[in-house]
PDB file of N, CA and C in Angstrom:
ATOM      1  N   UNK A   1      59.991 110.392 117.795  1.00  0.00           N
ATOM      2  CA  UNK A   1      59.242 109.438 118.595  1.00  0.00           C
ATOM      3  C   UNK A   1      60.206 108.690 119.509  1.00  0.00           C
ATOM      4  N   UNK A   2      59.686 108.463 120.811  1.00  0.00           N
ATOM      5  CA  UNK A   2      60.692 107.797 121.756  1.00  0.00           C
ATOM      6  C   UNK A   2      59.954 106.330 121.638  1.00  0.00           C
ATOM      7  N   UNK A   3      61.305 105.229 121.667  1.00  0.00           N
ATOM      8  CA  UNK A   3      60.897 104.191 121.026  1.00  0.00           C
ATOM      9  C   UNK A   3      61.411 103.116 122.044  1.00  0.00           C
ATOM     10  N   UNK A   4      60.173 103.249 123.470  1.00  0.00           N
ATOM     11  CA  UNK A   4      60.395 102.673 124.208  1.00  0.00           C
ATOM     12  C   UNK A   4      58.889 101.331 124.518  1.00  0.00           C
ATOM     13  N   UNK A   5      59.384 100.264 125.578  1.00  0.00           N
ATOM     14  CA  UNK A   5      58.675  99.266 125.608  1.00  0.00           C
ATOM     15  C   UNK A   5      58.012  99.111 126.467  1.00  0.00           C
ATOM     16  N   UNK A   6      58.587  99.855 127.705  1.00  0.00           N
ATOM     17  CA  UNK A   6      58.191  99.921 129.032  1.00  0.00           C
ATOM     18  C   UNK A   6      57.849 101.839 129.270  1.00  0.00           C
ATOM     19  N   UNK A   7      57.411 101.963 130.875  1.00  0.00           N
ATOM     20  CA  UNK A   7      57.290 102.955 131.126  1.00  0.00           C
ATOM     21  C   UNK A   7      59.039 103.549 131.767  1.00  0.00           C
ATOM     22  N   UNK A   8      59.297 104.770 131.786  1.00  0.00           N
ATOM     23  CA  UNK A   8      59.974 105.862 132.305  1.00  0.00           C
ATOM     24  C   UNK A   8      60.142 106.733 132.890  1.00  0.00           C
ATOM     25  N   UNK A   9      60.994 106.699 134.244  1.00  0.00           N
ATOM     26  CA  UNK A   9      60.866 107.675 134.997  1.00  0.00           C
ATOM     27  C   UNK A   9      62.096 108.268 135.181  1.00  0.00           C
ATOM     28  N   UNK A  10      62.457 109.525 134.469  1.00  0.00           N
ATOM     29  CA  UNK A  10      63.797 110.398 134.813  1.00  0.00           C
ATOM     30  C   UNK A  10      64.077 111.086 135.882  1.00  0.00           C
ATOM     31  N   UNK A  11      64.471 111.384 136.468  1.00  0.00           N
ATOM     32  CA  UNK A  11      64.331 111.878 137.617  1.00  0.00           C
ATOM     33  C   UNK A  11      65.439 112.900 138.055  1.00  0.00           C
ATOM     34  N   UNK A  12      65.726 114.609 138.291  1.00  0.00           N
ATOM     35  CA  UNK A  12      66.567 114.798 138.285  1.00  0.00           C
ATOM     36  C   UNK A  12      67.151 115.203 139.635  1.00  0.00           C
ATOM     37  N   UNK A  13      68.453 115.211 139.311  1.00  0.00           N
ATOM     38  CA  UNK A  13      69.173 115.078 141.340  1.00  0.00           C
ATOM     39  C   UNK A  13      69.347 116.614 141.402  1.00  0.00           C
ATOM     40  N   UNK A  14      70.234 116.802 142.894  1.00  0.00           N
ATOM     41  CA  UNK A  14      70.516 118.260 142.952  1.00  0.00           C
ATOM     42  C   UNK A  14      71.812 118.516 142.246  1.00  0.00           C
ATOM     43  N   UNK A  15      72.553 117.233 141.542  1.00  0.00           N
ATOM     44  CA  UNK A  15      74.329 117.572 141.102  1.00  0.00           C
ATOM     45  C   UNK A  15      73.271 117.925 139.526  1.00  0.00           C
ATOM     46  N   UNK A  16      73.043 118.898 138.899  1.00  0.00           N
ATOM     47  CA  UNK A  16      72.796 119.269 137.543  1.00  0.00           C
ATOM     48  C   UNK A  16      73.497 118.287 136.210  1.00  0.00           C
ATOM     49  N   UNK A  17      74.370 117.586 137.472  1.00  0.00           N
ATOM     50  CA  UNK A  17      74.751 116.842 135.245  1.00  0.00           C
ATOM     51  C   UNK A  17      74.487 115.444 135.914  1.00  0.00           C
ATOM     52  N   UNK A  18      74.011 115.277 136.619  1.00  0.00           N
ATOM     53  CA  UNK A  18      73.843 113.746 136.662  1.00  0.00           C
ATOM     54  C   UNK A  18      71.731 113.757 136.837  1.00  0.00           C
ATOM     55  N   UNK A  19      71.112 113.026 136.255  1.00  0.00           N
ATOM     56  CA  UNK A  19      69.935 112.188 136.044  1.00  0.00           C
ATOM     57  C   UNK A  19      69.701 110.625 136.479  1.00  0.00           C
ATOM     58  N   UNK A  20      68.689 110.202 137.318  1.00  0.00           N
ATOM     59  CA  UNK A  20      68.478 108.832 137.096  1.00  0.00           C
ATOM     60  C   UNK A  20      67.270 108.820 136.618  1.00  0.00           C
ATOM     61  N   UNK A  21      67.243 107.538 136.395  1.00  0.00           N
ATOM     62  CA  UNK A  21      66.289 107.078 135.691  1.00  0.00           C
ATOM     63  C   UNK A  21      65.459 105.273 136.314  1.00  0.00           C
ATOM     64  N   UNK A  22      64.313 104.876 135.706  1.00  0.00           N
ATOM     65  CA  UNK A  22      63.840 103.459 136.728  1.00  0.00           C
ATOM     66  C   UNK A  22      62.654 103.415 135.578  1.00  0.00           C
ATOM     67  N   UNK A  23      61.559 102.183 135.843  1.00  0.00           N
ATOM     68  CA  UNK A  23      61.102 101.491 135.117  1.00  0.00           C
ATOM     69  C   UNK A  23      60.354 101.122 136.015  1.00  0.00           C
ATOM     70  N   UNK A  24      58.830 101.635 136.117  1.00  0.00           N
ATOM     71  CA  UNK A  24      57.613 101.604 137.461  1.00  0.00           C
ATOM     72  C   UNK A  24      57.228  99.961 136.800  1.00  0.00           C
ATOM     73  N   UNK A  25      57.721  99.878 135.380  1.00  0.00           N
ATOM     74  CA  UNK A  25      56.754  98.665 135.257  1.00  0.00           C
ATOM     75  C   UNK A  25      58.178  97.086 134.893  1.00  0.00           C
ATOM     76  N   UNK A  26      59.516  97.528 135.197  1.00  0.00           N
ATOM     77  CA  UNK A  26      60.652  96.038 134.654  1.00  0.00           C
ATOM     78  C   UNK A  26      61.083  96.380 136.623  1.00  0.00           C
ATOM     79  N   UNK A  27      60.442  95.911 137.564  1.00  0.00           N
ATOM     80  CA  UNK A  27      61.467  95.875 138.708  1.00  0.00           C
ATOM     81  C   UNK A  27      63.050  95.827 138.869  1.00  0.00           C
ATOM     82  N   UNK A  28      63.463  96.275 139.345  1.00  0.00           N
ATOM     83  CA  UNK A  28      64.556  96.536 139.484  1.00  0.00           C
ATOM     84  C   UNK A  28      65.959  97.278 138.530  1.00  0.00           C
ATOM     85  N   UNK A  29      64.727  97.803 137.272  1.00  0.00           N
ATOM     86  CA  UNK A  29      65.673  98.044 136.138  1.00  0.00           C
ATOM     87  C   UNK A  29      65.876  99.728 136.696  1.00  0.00           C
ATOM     88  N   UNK A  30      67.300 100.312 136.685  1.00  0.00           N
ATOM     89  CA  UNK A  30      67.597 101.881 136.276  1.00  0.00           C
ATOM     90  C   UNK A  30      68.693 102.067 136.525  1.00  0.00           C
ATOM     91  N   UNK A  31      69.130 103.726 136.121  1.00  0.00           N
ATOM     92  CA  UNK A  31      70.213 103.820 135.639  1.00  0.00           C
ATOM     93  C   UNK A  31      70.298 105.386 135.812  1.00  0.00           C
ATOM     94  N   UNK A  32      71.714 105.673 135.495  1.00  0.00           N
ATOM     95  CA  UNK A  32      71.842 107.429 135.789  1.00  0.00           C
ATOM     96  C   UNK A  32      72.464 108.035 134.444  1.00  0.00           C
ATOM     97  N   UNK A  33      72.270 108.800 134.466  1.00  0.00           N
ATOM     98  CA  UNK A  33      72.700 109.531 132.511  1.00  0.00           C
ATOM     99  C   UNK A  33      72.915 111.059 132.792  1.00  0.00           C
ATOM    100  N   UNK A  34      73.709 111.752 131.811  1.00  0.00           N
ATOM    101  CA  UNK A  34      73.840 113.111 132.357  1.00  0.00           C
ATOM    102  C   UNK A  34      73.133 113.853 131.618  1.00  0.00           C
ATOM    103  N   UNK A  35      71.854 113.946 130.927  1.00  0.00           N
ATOM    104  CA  UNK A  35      71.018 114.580 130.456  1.00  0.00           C
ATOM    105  C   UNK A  35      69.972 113.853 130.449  1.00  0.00           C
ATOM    106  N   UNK A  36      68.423 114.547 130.147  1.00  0.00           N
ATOM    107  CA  UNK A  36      67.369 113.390 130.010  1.00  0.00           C
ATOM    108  C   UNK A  36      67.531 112.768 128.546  1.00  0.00           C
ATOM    109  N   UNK A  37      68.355 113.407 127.480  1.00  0.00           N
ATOM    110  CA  UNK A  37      68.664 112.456 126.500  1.00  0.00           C
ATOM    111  C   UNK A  37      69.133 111.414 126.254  1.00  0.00           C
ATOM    112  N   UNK A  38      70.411 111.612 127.387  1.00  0.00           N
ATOM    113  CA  UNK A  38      71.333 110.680 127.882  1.00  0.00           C
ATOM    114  C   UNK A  38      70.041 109.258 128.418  1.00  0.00           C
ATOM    115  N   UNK A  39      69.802 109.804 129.502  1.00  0.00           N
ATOM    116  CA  UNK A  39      68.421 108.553 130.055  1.00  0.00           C
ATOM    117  C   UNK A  39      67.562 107.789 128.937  1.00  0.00           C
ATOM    118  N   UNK A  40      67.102 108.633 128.294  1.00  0.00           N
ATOM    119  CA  UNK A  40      66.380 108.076 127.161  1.00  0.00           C
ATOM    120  C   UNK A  40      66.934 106.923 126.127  1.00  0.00           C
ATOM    121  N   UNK A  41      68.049 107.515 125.699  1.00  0.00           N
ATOM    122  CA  UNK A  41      69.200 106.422 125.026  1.00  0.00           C
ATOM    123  C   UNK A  41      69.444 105.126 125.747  1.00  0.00           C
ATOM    124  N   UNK A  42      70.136 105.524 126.819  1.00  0.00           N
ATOM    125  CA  UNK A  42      70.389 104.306 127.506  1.00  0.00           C
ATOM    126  C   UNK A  42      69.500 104.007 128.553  1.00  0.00           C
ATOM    127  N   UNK A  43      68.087 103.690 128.402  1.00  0.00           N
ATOM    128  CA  UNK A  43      66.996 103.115 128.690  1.00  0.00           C
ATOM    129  C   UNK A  43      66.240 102.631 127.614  1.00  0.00           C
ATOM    130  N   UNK A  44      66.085 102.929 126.984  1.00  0.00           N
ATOM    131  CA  UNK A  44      65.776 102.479 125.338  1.00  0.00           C
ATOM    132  C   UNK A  44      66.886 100.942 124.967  1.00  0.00           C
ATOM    133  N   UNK A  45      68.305 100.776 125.317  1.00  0.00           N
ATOM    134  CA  UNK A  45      69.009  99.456 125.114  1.00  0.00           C
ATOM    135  C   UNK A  45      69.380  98.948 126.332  1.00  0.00           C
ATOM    136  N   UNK A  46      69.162  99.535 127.451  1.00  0.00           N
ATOM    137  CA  UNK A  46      68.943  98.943 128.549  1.00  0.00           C
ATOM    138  C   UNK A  46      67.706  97.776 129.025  1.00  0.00           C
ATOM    139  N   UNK A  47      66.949  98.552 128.603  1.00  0.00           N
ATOM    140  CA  UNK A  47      65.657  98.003 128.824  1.00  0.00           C
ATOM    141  C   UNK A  47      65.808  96.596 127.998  1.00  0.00           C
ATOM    142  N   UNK A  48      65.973  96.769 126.763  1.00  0.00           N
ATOM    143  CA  UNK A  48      66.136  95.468 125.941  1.00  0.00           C
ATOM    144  C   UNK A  48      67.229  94.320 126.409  1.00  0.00           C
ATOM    145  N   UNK A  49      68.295  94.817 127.297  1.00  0.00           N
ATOM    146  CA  UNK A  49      69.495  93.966 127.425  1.00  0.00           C
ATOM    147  C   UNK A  49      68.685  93.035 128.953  1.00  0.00           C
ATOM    148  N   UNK A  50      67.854  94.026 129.706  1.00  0.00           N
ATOM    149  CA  UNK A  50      67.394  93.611 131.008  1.00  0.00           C
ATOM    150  C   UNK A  50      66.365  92.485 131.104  1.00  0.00           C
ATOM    151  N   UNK A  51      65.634  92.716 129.728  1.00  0.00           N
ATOM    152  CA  UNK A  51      64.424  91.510 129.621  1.00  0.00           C
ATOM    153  C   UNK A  51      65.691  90.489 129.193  1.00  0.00           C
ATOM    154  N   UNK A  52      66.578  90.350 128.398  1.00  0.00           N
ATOM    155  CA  UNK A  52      67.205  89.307 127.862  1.00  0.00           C
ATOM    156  C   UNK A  52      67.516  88.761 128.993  1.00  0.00           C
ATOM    157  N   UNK A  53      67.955  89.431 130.031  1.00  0.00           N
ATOM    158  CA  UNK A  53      68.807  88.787 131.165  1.00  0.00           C
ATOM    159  C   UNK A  53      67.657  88.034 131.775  1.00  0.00           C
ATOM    160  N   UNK A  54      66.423  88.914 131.894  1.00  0.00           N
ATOM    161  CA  UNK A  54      65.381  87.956 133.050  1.00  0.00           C
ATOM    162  C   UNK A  54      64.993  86.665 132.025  1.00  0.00           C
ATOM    163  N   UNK A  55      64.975  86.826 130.812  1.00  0.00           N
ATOM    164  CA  UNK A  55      64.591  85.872 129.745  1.00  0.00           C
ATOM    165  C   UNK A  55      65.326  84.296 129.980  1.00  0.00           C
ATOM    166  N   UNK A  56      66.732  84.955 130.370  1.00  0.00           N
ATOM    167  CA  UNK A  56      67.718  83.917 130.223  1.00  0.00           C
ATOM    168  C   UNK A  56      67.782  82.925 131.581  1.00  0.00           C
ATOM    169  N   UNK A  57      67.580  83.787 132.511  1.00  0.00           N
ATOM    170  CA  UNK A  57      67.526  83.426 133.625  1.00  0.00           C
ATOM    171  C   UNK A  57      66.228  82.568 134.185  1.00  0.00           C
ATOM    172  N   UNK A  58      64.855  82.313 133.042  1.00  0.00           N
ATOM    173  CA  UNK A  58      63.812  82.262 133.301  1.00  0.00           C
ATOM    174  C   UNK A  58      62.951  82.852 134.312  1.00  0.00           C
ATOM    175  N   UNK A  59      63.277  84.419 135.199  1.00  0.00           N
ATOM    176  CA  UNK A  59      62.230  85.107 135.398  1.00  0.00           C
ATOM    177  C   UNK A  59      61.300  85.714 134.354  1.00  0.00           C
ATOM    178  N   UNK A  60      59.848  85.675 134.802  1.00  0.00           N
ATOM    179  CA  UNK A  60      58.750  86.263 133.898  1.00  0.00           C
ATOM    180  C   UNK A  60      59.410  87.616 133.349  1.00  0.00           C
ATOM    181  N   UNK A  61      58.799  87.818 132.162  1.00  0.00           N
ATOM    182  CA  UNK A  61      58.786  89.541 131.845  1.00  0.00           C
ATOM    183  C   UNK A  61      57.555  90.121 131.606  1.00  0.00           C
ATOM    184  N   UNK A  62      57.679  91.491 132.183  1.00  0.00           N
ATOM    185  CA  UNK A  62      56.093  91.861 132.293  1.00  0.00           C
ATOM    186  C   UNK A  62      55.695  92.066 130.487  1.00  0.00           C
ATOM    187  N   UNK A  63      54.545  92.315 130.099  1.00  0.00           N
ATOM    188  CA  UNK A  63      54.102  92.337 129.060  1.00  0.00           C
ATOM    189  C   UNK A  63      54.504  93.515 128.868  1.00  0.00           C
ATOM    190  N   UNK A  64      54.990  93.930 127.308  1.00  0.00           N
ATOM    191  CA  UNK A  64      55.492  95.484 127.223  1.00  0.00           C
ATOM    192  C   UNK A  64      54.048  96.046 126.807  1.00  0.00           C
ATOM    193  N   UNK A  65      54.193  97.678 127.229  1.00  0.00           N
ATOM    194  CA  UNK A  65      53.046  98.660 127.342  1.00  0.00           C
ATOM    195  C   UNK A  65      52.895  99.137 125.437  1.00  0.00           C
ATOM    196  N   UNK A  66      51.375  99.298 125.522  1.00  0.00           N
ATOM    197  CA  UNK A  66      51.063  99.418 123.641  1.00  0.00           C
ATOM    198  C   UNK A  66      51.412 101.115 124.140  1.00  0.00           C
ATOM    199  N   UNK A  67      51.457 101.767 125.245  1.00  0.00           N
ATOM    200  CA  UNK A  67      50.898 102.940 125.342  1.00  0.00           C
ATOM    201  C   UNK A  67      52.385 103.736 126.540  1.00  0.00           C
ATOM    202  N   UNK A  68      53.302 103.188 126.406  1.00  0.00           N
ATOM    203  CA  UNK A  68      54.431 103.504 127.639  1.00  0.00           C
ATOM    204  C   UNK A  68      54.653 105.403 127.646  1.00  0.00           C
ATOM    205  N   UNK A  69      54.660 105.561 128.949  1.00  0.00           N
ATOM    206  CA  UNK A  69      54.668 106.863 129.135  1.00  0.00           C
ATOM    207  C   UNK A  69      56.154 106.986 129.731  1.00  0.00           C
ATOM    208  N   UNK A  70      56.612 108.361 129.750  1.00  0.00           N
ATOM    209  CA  UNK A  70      57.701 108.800 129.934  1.00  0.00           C
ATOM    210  C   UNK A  70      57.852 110.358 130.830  1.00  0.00           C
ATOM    211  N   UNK A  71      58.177 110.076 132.085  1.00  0.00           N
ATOM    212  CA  UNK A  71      57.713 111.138 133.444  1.00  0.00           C
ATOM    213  C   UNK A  71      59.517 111.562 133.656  1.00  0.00           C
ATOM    214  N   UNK A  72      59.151 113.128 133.482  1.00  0.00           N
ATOM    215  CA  UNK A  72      60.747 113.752 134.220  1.00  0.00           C
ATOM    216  C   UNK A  72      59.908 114.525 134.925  1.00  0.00           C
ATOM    217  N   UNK A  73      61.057 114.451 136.125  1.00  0.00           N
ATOM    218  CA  UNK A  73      60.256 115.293 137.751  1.00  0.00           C
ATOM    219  C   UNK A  73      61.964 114.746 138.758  1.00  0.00           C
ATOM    220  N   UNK A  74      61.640 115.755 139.681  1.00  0.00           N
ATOM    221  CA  UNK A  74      62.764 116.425 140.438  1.00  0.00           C
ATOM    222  C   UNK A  74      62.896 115.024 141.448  1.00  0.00           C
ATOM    223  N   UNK A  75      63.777 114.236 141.561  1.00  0.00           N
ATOM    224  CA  UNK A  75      64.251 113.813 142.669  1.00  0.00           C
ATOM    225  C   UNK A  75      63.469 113.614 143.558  1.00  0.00           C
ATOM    226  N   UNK A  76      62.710 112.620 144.411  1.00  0.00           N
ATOM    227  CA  UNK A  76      62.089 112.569 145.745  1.00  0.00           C
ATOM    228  C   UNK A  76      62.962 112.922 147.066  1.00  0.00           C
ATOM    229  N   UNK A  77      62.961 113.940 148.093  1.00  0.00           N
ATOM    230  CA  UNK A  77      63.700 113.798 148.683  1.00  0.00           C
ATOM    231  C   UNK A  77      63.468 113.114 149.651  1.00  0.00           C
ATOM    232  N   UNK A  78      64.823 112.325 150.840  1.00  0.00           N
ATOM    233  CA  UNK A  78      64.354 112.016 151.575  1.00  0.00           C
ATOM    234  C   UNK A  78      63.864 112.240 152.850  1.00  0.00           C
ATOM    235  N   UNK A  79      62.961 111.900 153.187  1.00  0.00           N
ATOM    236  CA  UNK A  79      62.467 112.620 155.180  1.00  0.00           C
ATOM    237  C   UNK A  79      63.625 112.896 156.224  1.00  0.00           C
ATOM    238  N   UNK A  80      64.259 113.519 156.697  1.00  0.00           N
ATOM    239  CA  UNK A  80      65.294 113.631 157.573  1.00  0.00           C
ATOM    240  C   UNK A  80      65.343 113.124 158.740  1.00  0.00           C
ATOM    241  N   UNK A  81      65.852 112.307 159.590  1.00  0.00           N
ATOM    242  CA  UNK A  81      65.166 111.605 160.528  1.00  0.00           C
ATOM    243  C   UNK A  81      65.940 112.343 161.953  1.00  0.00           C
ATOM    244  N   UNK A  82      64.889 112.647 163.005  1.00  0.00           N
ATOM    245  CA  UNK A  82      65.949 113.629 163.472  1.00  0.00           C
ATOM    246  C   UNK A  82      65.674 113.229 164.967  1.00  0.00           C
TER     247      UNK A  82
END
């Protein structure tokens, strides 16, 4: 069981050992890992270190999800502007 609070989005690049990762629902939270295991781990104590920080700082934290989902999918690329 993945034993997360928020939602997850892995995301993988074109370099094969590098992954990022983001949080549709903690703004501004993510991170890059070199497997989606890797992401998972360190989004799982990320996530917890990131509410502490907004905690501390007195920004709101969103309510954590009873139901958080977890999305791997390829990189968005970007539009080329020409």
């Amino acid at each position: 069981m993945i034993d997360l609070k928020y939602s997850l989005v892995v995301e993988a690049t074109e370099d094969p050992t590098f992954f990022t990762f983001y949080s549709p629902d903690l703004e501004g939270f993510t991170g890059v890992g070199h497997s989606v295991e890797d992401c998972l781990y360190q989004a799982k104590w990320g996530m917890a270190e990131f509410v502490s920080v907004l905690k501390e700082r007195g920004i709101p934290v969103p309510k954590a999800k009873s139901n958080p989902t977890v999305t791997i999918q390829n990189a968005k690329r970007m539009a080329s502007i020409a």
